[in-house]
PDB file of N, CA and C in Angstrom:
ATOM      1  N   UNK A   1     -65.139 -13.234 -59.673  1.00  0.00           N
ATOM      2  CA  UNK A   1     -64.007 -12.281 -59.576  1.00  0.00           C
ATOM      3  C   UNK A   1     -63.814 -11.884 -58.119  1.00  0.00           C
ATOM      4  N   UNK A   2     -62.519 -11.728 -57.347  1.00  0.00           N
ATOM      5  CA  UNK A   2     -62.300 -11.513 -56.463  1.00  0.00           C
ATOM      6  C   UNK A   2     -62.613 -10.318 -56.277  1.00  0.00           C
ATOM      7  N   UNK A   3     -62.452  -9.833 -55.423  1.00  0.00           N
ATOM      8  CA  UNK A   3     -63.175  -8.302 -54.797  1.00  0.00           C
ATOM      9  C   UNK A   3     -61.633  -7.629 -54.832  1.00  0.00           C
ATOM     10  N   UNK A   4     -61.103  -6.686 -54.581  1.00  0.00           N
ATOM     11  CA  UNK A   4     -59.837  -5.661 -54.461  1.00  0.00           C
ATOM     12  C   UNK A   4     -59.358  -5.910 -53.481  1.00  0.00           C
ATOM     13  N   UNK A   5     -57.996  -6.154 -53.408  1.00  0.00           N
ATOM     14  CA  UNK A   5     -57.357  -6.230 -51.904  1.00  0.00           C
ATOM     15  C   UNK A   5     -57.170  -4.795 -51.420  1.00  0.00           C
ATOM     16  N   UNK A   6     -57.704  -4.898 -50.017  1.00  0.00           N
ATOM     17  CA  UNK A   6     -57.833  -3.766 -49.247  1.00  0.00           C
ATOM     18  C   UNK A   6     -56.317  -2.968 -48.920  1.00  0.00           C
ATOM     19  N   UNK A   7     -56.140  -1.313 -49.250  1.00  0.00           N
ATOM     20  CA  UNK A   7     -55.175  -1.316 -49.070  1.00  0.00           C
ATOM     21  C   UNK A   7     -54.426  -1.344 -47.856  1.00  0.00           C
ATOM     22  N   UNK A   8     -52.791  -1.460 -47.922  1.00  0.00           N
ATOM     23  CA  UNK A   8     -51.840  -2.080 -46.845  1.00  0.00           C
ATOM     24  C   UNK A   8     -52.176  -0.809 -45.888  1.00  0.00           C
ATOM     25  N   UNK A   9     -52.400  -1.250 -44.523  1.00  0.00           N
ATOM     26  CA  UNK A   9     -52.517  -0.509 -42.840  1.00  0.00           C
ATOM     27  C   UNK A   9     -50.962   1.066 -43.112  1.00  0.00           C
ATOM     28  N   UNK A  10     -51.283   1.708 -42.745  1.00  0.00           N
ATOM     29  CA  UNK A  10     -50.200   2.778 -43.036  1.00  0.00           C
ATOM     30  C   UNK A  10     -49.342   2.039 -41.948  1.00  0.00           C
ATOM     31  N   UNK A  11     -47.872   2.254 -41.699  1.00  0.00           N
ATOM     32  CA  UNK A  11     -46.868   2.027 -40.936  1.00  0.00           C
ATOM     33  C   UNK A  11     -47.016   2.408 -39.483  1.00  0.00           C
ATOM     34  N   UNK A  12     -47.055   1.909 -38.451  1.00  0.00           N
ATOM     35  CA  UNK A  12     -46.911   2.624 -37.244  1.00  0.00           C
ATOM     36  C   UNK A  12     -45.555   3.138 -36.988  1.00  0.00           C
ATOM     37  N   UNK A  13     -46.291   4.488 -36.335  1.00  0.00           N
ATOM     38  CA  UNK A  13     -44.885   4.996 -35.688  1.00  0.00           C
ATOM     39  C   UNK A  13     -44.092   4.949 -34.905  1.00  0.00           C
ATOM     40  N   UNK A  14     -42.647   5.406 -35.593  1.00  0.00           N
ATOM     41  CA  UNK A  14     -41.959   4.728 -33.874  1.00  0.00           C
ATOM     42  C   UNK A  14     -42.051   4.815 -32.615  1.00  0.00           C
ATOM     43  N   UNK A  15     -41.693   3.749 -32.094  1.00  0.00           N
ATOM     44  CA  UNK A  15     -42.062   4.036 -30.181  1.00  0.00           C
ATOM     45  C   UNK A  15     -41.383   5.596 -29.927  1.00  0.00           C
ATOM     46  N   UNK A  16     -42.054   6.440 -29.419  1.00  0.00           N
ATOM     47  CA  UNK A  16     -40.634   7.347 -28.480  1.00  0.00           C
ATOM     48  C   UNK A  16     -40.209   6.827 -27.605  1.00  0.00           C
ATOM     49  N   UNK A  17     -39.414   7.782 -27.300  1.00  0.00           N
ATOM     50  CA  UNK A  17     -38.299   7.463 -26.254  1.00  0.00           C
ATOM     51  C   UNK A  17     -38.878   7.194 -24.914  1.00  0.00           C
ATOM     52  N   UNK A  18     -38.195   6.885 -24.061  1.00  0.00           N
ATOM     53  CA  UNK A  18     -38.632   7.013 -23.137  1.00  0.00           C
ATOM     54  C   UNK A  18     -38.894   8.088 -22.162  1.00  0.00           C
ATOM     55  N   UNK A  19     -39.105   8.538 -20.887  1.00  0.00           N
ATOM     56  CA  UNK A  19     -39.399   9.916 -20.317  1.00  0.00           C
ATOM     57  C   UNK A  19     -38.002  10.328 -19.769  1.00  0.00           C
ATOM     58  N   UNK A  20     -37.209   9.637 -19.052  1.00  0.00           N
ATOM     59  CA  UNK A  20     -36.271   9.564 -18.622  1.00  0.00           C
ATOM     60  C   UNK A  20     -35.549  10.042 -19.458  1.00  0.00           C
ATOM     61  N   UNK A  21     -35.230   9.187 -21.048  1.00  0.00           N
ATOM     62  CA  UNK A  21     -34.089  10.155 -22.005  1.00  0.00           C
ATOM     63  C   UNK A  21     -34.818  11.315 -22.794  1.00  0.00           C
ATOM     64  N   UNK A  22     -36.109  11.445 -22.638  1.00  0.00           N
ATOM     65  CA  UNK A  22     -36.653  12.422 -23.338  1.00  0.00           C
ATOM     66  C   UNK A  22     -36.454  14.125 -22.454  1.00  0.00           C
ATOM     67  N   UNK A  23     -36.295  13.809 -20.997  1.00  0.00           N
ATOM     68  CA  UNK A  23     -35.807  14.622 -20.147  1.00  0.00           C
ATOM     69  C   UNK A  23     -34.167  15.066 -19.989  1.00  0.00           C
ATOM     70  N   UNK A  24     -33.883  14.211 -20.607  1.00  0.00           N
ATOM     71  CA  UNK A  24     -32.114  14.661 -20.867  1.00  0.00           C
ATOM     72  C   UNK A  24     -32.114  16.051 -21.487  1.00  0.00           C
ATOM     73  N   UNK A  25     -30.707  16.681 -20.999  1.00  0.00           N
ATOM     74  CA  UNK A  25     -30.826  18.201 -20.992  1.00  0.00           C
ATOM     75  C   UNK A  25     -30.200  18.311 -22.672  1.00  0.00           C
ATOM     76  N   UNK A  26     -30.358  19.018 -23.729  1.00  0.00           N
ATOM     77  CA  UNK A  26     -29.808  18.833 -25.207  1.00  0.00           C
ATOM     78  C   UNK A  26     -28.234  19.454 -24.642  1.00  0.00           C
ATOM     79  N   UNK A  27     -27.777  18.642 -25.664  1.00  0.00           N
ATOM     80  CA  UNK A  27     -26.242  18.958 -25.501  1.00  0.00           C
ATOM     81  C   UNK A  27     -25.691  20.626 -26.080  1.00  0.00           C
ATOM     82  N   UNK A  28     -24.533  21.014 -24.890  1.00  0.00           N
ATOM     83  CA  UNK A  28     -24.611  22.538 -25.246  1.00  0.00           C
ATOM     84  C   UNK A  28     -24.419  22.840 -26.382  1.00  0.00           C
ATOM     85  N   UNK A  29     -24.095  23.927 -26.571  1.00  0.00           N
ATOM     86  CA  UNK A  29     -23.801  24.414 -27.899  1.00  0.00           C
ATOM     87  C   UNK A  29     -22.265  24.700 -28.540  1.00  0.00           C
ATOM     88  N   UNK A  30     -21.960  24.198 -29.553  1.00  0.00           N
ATOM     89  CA  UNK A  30     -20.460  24.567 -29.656  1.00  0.00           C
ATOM     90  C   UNK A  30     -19.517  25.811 -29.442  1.00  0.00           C
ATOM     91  N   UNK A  31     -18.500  25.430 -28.574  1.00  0.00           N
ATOM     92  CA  UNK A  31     -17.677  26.905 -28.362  1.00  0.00           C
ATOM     93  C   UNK A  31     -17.284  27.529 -29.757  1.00  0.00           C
ATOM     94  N   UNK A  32     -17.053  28.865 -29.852  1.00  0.00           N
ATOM     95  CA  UNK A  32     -16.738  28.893 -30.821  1.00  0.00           C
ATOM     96  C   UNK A  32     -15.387  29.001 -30.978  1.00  0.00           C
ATOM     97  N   UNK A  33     -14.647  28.882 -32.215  1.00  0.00           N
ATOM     98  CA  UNK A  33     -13.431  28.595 -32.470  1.00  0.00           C
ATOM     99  C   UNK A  33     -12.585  29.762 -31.998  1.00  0.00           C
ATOM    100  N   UNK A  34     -11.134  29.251 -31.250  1.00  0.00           N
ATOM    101  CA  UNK A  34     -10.094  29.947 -30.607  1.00  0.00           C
ATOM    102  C   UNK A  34     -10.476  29.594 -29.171  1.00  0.00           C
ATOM    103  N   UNK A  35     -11.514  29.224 -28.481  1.00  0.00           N
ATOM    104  CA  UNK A  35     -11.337  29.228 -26.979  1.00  0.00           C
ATOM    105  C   UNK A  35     -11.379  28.087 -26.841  1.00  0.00           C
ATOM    106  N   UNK A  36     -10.468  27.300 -25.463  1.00  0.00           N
ATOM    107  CA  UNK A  36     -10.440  26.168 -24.345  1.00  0.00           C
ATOM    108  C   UNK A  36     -11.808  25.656 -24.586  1.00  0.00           C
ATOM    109  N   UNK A  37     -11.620  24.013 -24.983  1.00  0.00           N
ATOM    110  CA  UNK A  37     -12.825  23.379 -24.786  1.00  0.00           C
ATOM    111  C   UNK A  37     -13.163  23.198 -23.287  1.00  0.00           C
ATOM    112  N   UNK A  38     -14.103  23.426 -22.547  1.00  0.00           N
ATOM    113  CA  UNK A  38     -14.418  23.513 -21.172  1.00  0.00           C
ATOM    114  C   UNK A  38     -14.971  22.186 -21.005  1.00  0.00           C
ATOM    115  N   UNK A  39     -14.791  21.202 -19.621  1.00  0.00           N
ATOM    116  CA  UNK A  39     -15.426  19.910 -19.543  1.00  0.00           C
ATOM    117  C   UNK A  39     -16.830  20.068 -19.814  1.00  0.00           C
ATOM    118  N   UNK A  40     -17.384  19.240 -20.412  1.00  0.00           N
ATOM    119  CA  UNK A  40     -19.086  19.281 -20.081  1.00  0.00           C
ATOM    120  C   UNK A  40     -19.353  19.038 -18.566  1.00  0.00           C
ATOM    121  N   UNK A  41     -20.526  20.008 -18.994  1.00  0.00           N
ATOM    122  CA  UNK A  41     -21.398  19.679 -17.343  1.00  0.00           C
ATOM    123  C   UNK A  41     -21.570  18.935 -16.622  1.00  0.00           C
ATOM    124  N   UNK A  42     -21.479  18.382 -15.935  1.00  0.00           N
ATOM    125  CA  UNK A  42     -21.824  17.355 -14.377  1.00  0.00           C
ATOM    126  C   UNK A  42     -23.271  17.425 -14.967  1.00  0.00           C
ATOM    127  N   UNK A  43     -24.195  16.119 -15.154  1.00  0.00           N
ATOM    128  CA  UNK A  43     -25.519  16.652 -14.897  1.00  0.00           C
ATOM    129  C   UNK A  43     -26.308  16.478 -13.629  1.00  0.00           C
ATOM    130  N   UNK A  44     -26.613  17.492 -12.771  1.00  0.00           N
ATOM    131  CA  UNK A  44     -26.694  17.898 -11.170  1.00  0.00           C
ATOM    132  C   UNK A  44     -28.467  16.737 -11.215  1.00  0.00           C
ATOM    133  N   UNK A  45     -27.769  15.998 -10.070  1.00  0.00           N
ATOM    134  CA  UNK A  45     -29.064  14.638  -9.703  1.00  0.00           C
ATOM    135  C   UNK A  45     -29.951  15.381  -8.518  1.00  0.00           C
ATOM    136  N   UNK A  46     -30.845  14.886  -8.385  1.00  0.00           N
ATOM    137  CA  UNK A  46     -31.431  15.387  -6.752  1.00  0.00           C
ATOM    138  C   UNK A  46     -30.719  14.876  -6.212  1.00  0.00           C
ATOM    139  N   UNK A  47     -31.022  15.473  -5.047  1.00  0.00           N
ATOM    140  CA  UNK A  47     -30.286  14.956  -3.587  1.00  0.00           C
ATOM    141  C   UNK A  47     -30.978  14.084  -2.986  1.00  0.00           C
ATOM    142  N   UNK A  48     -31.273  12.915  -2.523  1.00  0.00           N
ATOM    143  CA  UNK A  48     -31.531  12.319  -1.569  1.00  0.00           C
ATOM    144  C   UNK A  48     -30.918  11.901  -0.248  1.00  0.00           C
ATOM    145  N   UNK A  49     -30.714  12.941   0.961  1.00  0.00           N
ATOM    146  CA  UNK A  49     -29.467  12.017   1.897  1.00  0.00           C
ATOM    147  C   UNK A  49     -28.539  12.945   1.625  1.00  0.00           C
ATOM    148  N   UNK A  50     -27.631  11.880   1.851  1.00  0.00           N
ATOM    149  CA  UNK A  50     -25.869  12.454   1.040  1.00  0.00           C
ATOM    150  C   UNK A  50     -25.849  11.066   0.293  1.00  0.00           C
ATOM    151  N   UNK A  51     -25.434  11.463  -1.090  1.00  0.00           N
ATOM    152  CA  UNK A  51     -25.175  10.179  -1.986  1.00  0.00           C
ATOM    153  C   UNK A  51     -23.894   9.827  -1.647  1.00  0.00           C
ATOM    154  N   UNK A  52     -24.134   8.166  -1.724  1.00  0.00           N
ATOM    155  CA  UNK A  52     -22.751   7.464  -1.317  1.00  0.00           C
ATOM    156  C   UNK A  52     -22.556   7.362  -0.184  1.00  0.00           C
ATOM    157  N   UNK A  53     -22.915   7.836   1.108  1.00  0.00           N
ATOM    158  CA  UNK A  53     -22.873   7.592   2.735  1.00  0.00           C
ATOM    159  C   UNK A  53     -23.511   5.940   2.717  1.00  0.00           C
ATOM    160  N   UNK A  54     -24.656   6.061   2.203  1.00  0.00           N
ATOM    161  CA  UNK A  54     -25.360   4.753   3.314  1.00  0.00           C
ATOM    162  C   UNK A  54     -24.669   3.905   2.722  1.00  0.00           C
ATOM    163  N   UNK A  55     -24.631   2.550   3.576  1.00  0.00           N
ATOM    164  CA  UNK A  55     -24.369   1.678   3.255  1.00  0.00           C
ATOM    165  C   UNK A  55     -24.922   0.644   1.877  1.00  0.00           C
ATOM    166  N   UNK A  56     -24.714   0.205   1.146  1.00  0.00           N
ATOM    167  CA  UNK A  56     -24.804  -0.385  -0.311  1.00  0.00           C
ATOM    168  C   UNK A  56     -25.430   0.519  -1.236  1.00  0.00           C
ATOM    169  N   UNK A  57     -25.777   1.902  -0.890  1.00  0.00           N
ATOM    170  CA  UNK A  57     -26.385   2.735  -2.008  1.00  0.00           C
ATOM    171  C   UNK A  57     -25.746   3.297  -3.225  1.00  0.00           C
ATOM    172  N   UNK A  58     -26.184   3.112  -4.208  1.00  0.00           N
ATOM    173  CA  UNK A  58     -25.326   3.703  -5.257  1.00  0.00           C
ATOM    174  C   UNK A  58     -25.865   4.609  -6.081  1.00  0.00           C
ATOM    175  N   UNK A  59     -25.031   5.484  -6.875  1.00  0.00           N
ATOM    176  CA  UNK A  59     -25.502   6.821  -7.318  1.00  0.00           C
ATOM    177  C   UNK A  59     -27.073   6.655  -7.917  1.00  0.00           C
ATOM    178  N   UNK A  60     -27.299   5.422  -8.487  1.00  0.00           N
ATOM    179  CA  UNK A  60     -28.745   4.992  -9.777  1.00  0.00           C
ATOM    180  C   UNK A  60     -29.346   5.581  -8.698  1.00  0.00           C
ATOM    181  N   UNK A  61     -29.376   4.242  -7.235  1.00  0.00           N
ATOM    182  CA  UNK A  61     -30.469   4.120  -6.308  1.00  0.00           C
ATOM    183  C   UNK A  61     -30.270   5.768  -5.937  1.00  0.00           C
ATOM    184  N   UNK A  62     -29.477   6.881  -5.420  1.00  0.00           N
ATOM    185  CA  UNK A  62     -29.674   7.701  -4.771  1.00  0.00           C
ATOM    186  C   UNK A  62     -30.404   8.696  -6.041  1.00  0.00           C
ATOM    187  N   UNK A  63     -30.146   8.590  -7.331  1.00  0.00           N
ATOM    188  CA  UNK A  63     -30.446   9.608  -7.799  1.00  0.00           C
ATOM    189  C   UNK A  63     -32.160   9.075  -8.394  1.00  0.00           C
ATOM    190  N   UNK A  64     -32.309   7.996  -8.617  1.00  0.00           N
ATOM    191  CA  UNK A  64     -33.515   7.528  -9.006  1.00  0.00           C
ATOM    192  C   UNK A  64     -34.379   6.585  -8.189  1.00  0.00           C
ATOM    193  N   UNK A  65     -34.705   7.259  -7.077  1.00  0.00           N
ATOM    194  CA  UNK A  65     -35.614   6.589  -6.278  1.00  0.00           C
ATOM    195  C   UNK A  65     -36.918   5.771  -6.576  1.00  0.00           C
ATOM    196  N   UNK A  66     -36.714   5.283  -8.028  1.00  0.00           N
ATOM    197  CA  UNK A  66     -38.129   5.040  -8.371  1.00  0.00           C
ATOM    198  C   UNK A  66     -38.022   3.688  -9.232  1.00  0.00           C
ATOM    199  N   UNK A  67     -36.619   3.471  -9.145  1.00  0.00           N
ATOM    200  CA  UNK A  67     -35.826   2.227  -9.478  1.00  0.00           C
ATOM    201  C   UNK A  67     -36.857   0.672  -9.070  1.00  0.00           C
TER     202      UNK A  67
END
């Protein structure tokens, strides 16, 4: 007689996210009804420099130096 099949490995869990979108700011909160929807936020990058001056730099490279 065969012996019992061992039971199935539980499921692994999902990957998280990464750090980068796990650092994303949560989206605001809804206005409430009767007022001007206002643009969403700019989300404010570090500064490195002045972004966009140097020559071939672009917002990724200025805002994510780690590219």
């Amino acid at each position: 007689i065969s012996a019992p099949r061992p039971p199935r490995p539980a499921p692994k869990p999902a990957p998280r996210t990464s750090p980068s979108r796990a650092r994303a700011r949560p989206a605001p909160p809804p206005a409430p009804p009767g007022t001007r929807s206002a643009p969403p936020p700019q989300p404010t990058a570090p500064v490195y420099g002045t972004i966009g001056t140097a020559p071939g730099s672009t917002y990724a490279e200025a805002s994510c130096p780690d590219l």
